[in-house]
Each structure stands twice: as C-alpha cells, then as structure tokens.
C-alpha atoms as a PDB file:
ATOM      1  CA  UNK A   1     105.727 133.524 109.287  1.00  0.00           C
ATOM      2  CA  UNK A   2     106.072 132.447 105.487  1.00  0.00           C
ATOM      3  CA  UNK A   3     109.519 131.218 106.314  1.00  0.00           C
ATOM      4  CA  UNK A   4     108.467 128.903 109.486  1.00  0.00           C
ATOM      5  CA  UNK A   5     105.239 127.623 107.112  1.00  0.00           C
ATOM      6  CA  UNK A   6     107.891 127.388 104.606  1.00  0.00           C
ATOM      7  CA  UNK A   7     109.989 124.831 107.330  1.00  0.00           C
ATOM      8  CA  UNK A   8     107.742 122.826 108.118  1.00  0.00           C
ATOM      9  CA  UNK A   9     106.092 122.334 104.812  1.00  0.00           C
ATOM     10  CA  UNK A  10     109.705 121.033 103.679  1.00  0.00           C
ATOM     11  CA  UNK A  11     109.882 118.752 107.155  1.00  0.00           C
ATOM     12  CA  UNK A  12     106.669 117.464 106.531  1.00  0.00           C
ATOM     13  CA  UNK A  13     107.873 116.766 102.641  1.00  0.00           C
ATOM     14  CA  UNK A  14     110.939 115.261 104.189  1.00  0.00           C
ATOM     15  CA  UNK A  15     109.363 112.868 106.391  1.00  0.00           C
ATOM     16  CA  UNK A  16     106.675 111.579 104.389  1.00  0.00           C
ATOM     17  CA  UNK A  17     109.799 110.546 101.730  1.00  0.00           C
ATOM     18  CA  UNK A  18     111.224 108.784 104.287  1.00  0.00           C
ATOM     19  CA  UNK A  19     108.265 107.130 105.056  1.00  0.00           C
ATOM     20  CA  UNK A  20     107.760 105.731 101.635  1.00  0.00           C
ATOM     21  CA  UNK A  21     111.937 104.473 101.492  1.00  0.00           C
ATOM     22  CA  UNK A  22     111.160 102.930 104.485  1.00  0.00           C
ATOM     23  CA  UNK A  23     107.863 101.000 103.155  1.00  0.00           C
ATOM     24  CA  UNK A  24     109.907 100.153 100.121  1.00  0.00           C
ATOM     25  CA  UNK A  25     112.888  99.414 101.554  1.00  0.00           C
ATOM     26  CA  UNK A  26     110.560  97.207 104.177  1.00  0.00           C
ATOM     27  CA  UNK A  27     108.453  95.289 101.206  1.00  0.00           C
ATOM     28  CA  UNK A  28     112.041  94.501  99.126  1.00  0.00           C
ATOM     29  CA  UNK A  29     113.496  92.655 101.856  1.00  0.00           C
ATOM     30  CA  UNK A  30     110.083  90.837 102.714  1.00  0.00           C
ATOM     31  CA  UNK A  31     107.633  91.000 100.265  1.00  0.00           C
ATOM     32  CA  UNK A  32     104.794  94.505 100.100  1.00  0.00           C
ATOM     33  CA  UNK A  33     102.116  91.975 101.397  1.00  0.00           C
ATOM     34  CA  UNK A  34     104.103  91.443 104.763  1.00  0.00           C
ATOM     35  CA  UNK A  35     104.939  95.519 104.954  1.00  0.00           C
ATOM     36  CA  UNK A  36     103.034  96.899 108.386  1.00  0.00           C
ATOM     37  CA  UNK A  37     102.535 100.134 108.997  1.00  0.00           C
ATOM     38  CA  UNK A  38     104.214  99.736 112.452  1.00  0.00           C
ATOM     39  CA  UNK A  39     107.133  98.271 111.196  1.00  0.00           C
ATOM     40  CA  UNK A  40     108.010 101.134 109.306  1.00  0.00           C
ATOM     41  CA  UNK A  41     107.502 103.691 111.844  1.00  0.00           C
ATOM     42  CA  UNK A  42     109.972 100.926 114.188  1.00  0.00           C
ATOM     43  CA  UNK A  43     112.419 101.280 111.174  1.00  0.00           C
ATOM     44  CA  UNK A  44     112.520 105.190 111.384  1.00  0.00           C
ATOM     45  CA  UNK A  45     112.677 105.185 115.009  1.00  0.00           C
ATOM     46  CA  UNK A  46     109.062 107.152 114.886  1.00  0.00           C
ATOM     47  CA  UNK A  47     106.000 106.733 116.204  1.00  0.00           C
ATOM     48  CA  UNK A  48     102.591 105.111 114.307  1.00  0.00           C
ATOM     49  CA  UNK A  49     101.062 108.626 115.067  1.00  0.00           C
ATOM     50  CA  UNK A  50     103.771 110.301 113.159  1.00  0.00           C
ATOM     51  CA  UNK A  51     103.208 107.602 110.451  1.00  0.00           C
ATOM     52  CA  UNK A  52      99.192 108.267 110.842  1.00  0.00           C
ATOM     53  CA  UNK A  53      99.777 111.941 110.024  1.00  0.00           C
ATOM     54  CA  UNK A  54     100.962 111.886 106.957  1.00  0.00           C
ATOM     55  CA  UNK A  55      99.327 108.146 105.924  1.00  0.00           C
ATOM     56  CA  UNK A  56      95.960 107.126 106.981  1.00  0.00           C
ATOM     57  CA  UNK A  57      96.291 103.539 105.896  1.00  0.00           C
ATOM     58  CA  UNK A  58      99.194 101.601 104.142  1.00  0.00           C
ATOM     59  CA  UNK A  59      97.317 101.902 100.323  1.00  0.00           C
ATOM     60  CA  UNK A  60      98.145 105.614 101.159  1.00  0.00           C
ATOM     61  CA  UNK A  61     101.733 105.000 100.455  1.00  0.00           C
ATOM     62  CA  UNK A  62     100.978 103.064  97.482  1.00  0.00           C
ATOM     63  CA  UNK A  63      99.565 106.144  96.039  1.00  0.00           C
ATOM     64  CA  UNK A  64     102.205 108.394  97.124  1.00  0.00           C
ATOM     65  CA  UNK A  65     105.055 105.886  95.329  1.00  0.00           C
ATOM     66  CA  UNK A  66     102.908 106.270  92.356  1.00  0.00           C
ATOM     67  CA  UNK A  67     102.874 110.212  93.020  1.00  0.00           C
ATOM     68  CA  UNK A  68     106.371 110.594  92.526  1.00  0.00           C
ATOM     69  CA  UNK A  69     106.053 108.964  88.974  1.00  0.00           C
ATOM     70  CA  UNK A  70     103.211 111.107  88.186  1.00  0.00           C
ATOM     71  CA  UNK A  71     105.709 113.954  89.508  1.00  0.00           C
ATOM     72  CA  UNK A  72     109.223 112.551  87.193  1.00  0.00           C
ATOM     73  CA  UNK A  73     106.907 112.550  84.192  1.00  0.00           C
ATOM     74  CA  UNK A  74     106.013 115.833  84.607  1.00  0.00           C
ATOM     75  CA  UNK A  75     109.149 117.133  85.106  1.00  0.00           C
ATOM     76  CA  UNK A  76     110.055 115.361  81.725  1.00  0.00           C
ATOM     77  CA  UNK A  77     107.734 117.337  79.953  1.00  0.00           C
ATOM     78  CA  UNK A  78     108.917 120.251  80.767  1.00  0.00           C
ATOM     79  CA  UNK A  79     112.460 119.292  79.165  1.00  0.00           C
ATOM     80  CA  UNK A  80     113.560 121.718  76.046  1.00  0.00           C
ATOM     81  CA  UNK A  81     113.604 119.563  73.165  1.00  0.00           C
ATOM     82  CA  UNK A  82     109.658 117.536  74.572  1.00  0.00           C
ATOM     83  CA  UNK A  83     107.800 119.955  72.438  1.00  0.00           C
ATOM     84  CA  UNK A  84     109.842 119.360  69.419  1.00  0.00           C
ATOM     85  CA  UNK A  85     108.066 115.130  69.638  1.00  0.00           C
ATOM     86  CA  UNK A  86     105.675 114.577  68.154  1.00  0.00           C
ATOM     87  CA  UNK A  87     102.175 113.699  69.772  1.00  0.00           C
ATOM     88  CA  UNK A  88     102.889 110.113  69.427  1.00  0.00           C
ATOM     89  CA  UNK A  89     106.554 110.330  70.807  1.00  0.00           C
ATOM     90  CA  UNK A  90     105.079 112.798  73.341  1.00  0.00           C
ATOM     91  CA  UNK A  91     103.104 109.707  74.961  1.00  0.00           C
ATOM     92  CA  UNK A  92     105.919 107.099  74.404  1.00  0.00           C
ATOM     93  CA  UNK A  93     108.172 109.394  76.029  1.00  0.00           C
ATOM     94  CA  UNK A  94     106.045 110.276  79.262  1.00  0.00           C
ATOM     95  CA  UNK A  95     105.004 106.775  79.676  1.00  0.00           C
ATOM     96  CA  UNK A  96     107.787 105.077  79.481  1.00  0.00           C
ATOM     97  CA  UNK A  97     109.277 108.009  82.250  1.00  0.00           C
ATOM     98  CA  UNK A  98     106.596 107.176  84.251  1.00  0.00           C
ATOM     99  CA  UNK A  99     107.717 103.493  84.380  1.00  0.00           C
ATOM    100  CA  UNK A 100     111.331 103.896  84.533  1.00  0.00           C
ATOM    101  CA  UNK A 101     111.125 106.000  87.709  1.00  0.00           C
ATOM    102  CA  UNK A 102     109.392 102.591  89.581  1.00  0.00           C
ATOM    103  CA  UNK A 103     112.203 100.414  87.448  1.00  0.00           C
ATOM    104  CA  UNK A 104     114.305 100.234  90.392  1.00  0.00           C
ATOM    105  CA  UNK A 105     111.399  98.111  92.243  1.00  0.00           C
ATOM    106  CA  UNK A 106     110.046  96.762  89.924  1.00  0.00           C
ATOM    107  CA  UNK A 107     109.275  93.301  92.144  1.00  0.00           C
ATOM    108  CA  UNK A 108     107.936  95.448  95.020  1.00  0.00           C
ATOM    109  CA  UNK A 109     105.385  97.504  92.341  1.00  0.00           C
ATOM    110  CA  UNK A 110     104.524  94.454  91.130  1.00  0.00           C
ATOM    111  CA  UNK A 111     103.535  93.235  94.102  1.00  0.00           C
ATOM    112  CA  UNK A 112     101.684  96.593  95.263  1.00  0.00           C
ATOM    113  CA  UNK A 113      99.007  95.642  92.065  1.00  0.00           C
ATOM    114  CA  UNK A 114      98.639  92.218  92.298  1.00  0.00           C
ATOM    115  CA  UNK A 115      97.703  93.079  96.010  1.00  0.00           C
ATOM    116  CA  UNK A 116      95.115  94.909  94.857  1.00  0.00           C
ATOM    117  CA  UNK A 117      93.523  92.653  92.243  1.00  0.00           C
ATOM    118  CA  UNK A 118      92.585  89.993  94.854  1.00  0.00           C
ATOM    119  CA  UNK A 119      88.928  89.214  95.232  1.00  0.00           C
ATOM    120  CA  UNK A 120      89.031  90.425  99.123  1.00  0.00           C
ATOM    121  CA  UNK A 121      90.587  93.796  98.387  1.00  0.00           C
ATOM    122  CA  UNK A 122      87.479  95.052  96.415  1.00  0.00           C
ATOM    123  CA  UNK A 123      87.660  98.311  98.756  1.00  0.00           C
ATOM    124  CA  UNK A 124      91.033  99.678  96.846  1.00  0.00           C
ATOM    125  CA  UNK A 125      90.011  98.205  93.638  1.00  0.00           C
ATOM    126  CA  UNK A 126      87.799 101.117  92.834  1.00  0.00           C
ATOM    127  CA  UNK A 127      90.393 104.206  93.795  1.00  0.00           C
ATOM    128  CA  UNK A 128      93.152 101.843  92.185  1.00  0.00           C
ATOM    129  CA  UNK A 129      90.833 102.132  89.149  1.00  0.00           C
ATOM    130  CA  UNK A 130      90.621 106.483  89.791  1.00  0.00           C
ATOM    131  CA  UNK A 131      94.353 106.397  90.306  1.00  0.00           C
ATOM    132  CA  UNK A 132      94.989 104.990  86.653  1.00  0.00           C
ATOM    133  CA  UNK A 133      92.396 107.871  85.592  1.00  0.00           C
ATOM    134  CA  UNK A 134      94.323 110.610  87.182  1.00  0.00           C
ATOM    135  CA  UNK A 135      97.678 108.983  85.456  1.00  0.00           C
ATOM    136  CA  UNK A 136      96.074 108.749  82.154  1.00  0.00           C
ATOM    137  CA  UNK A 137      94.806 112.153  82.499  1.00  0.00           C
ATOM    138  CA  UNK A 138      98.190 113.787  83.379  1.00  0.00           C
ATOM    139  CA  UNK A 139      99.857 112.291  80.609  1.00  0.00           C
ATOM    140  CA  UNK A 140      96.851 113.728  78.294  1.00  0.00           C
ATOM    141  CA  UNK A 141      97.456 116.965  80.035  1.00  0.00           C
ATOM    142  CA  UNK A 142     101.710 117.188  79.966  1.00  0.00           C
ATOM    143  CA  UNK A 143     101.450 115.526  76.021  1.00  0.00           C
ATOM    144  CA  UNK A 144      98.878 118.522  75.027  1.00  0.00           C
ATOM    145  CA  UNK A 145      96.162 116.487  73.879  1.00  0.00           C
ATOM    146  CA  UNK A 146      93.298 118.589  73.358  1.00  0.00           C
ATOM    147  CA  UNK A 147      90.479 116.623  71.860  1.00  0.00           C
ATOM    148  CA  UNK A 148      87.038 117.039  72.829  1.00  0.00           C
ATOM    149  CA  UNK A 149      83.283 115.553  72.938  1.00  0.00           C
ATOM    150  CA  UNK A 150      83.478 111.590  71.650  1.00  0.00           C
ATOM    151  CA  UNK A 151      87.124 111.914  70.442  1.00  0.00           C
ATOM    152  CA  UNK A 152      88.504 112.744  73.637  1.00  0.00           C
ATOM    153  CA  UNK A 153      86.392 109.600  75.348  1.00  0.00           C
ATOM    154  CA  UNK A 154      87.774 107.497  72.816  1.00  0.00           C
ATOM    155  CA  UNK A 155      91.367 108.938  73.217  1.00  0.00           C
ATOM    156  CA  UNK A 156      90.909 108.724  76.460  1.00  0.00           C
ATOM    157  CA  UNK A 157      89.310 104.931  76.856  1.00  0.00           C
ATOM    158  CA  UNK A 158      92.474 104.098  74.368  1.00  0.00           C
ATOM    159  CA  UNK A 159      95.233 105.745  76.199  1.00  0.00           C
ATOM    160  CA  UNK A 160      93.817 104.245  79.597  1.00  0.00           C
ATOM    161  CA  UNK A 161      93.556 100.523  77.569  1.00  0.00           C
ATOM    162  CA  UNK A 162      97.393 101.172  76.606  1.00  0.00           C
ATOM    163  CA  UNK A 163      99.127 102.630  79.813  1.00  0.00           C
ATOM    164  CA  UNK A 164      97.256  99.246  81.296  1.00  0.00           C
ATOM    165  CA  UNK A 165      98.292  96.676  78.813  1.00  0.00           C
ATOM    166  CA  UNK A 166     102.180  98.768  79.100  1.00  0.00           C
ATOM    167  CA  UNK A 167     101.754  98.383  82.848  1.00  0.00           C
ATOM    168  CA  UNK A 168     101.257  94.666  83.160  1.00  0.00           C
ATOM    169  CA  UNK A 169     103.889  94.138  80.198  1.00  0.00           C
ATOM    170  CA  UNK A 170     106.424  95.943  82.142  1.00  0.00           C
ATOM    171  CA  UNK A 171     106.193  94.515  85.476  1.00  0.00           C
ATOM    172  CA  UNK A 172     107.535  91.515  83.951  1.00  0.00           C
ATOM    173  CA  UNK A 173     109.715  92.675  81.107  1.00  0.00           C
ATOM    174  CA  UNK A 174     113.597  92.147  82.115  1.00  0.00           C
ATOM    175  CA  UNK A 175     115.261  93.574  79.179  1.00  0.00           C
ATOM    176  CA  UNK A 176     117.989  96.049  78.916  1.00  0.00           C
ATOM    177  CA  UNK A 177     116.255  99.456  79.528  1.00  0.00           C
ATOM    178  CA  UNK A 178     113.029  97.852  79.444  1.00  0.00           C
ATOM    179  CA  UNK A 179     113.207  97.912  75.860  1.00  0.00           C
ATOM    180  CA  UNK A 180     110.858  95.314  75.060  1.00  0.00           C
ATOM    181  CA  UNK A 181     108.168  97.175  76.792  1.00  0.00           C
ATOM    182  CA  UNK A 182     109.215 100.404  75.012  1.00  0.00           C
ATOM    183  CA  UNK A 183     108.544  98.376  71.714  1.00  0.00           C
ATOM    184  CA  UNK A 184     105.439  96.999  73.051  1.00  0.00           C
ATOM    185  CA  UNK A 185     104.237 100.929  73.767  1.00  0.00           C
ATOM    186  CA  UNK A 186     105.324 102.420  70.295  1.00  0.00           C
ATOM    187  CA  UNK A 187     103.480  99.496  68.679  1.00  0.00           C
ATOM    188  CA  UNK A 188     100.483 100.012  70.279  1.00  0.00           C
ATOM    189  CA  UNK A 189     100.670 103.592  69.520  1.00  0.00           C
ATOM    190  CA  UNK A 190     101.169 103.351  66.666  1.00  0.00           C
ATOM    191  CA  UNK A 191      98.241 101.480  65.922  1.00  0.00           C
ATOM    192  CA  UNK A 192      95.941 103.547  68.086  1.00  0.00           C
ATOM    193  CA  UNK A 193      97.422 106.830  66.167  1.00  0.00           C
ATOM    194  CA  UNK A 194      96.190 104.681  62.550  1.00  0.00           C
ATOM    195  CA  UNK A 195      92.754 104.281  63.911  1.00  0.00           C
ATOM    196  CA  UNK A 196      92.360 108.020  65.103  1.00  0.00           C
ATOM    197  CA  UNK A 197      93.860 108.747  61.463  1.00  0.00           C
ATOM    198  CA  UNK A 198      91.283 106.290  59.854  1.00  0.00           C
ATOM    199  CA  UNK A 199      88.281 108.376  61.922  1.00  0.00           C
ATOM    200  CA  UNK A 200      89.604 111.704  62.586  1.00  0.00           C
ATOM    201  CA  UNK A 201      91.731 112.333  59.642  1.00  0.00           C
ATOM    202  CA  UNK A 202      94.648 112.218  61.846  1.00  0.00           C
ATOM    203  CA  UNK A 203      95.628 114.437  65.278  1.00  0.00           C
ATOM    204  CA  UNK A 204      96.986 118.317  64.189  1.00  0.00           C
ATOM    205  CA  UNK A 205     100.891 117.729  64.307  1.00  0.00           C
ATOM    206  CA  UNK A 206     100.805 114.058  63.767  1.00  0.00           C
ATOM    207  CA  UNK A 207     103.165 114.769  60.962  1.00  0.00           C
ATOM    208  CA  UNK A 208     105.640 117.057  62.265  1.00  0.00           C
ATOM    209  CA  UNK A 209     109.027 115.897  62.430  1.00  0.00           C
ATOM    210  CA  UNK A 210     110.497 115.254  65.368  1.00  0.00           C
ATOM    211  CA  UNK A 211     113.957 117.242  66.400  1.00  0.00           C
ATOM    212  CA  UNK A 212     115.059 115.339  69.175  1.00  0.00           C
ATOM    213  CA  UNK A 213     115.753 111.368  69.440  1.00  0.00           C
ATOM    214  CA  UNK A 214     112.603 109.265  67.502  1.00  0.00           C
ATOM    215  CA  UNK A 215     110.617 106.517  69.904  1.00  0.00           C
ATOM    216  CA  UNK A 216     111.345 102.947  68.222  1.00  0.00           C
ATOM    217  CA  UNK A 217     109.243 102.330  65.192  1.00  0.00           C
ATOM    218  CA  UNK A 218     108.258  98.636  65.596  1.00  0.00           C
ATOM    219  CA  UNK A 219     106.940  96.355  68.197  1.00  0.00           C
ATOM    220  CA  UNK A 220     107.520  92.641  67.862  1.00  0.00           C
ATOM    221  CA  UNK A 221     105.725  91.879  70.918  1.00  0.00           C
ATOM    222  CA  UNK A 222     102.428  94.552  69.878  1.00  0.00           C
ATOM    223  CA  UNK A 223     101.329  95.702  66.055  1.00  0.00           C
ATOM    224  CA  UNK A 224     103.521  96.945  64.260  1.00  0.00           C
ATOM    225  CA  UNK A 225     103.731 101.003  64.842  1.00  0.00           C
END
C-alpha cells in the first residue's frame, strides 16, 4: 500500500512539473498573458481535467513556478559551509538563490507580475501580496532569524521592503550573473543591518566571520553596505 501511495504521489509530482514546463515553455514563445490553460494541456497531449486536477486556475501555476524557488533556496540552506555566513550573507545568499533559479525566464517572470499589478486583476493582487509573505517568511525561517515582538515586525516589514525592491531590480537587470542586482541586495542590507545596529545594538552573530565566500561589500546602484 505505502509503495502504490508512494507511485502515485511521484506521478502526480511528475505531471504537475510538466505542467508548469509546458506553461513556461507556452508563455516564452508567446508571451504569459496569451498562455491558456487549454493550450497547455493540447501541448502535453492531456486533457483540461487532468490540468484541473492538479491547477484550479492558471495563477495556480504562477504559484507553483514560484514554489520551486521557495524549494532551491531551501535546499541552499541546508549546504555545509551556509551556517558558517553570517546573518547578513545568510539573506544575500538565499535571496539571490531564490532569483537565480527563475534567471532562466526571466522575461516570462516578468511578465507573470506585471500581470498581476493591472488595475483589473485586483482578485490575485491580494494572494500575490500573501505569496511575498510566505517568501519573506521562509527566508527568515532557513537564515535563522529569531527576533521577536516589534523587532521581528520591523525585520520583517524591512526584509519584505528589500526582497521587493531586489525583485523589481532584477527582472530587469542583464548583467553577468545578475551581479548588479547582487550589489543592489548587499547594499541594501547592509544598510538595513546599520539601522537594526543603531536600535538593537546589532543582531547576535552580526560579527562573526564568515568561512565560506563573503557577499559583495558595496552597491553602486543601493547605499553603500
């Protein structure tokens, strides 16, 4: 019995990838706006009820492309050297992990948020708006941030104002590695770890030094970090 539930858990896994290549695959050779649900289920050789089962509507797969950034950047924090970072290159690193695992559609994730900023598509606004707070929150979670009371809702309200401001930057950023965005991030972590230090007296390991590779340590496009 565990085996079979086993099966079809991975089938059902399987599929539902395929689904999202599909609607990817779909929106990069049109544009995400002219993606229909129908069309992908056409391009699998599927039916819209297969497509229905794992999908209820086409922001669905939106989410589920953002899942499997949410998923990459945990996986990076569970690499050997992550806990040797400091809190500051903790964030850097998960963010910019999170990013570089939608880098290779970068047009077509573009296109997925300006889609839902329009004025008629006030109905995904608001869970677009609880999908960044479930992103911000994982990263909080994998970069062991454990603040509490008013300093976590000001870490929080920071990080959320950052991973934003990174977003937007990187959708358009076309440098090598998307480095300009990875100064843009340090810089603006920087400057958010000053303020905490200003208030707070500074996060507990804010000064340990780093073992592995060090984030960048200025941002010509953001303050300096």
């Amino acid at each position: 019995m565990a085996q079979r539930q086993k099966a079809a858990t991975a089938r059902h896994d399987e599929l539902l990838d395929r689904i999202v290549d599909a609607a990817i695959a779909l929106g990069e050779e049109k544009s995400w706006e002219a993606v229909r649900l129908h069309g992908v289920a056409d391009a699998l050789g599927i039916t819209l009820d297969d497509v229905r089962r794992h999908f209820r509507e086409k922001e669905d797969v939106v989410d589920a492309w953002f899942d499997r950034a949410d998923a990459a950047m945990l996986r990076e924090s569970e690499a050997p050297d992550f806990q040797n970072l400091t809190p500051r290159q903790r964030v850097h690193r998960l963010i910019m992990t999170w990013l570089g695992a939608l880098a290779a559609h970068r047009k077509v994730t573009r296109q997925m948020i300006y889609g839902k900023l329009e004025p008629g598509h006030i109905h995904i606004l608001f869970p677009g708006l609880m999908r960044v707070s479930r992103t911000v929150q994982w990263v909080r979670e994998s970069a062991h941030r454990d603040a509490t009371y008013a300093r976590r809702a000001l870490e929080e309200t920071g990080l959320t104002t950052i991973y934003l401001m990174t977003f937007f930057y990187w959708m358009n950023d076309d440098s090598p590695e998307s480095a300009s965005t990875s100064r843009f991030l340090d810089g603006w972590l920087g400057l958010a770890e000053r303020l905490d230090r200003a208030v707070y007296g500074g996060p507990r390991g804010a000064a340990e030094k780093p073992a592995g590779k060090t984030a960048p340590q200025r941002a010509p496009d953001g303050p300096a970090g």
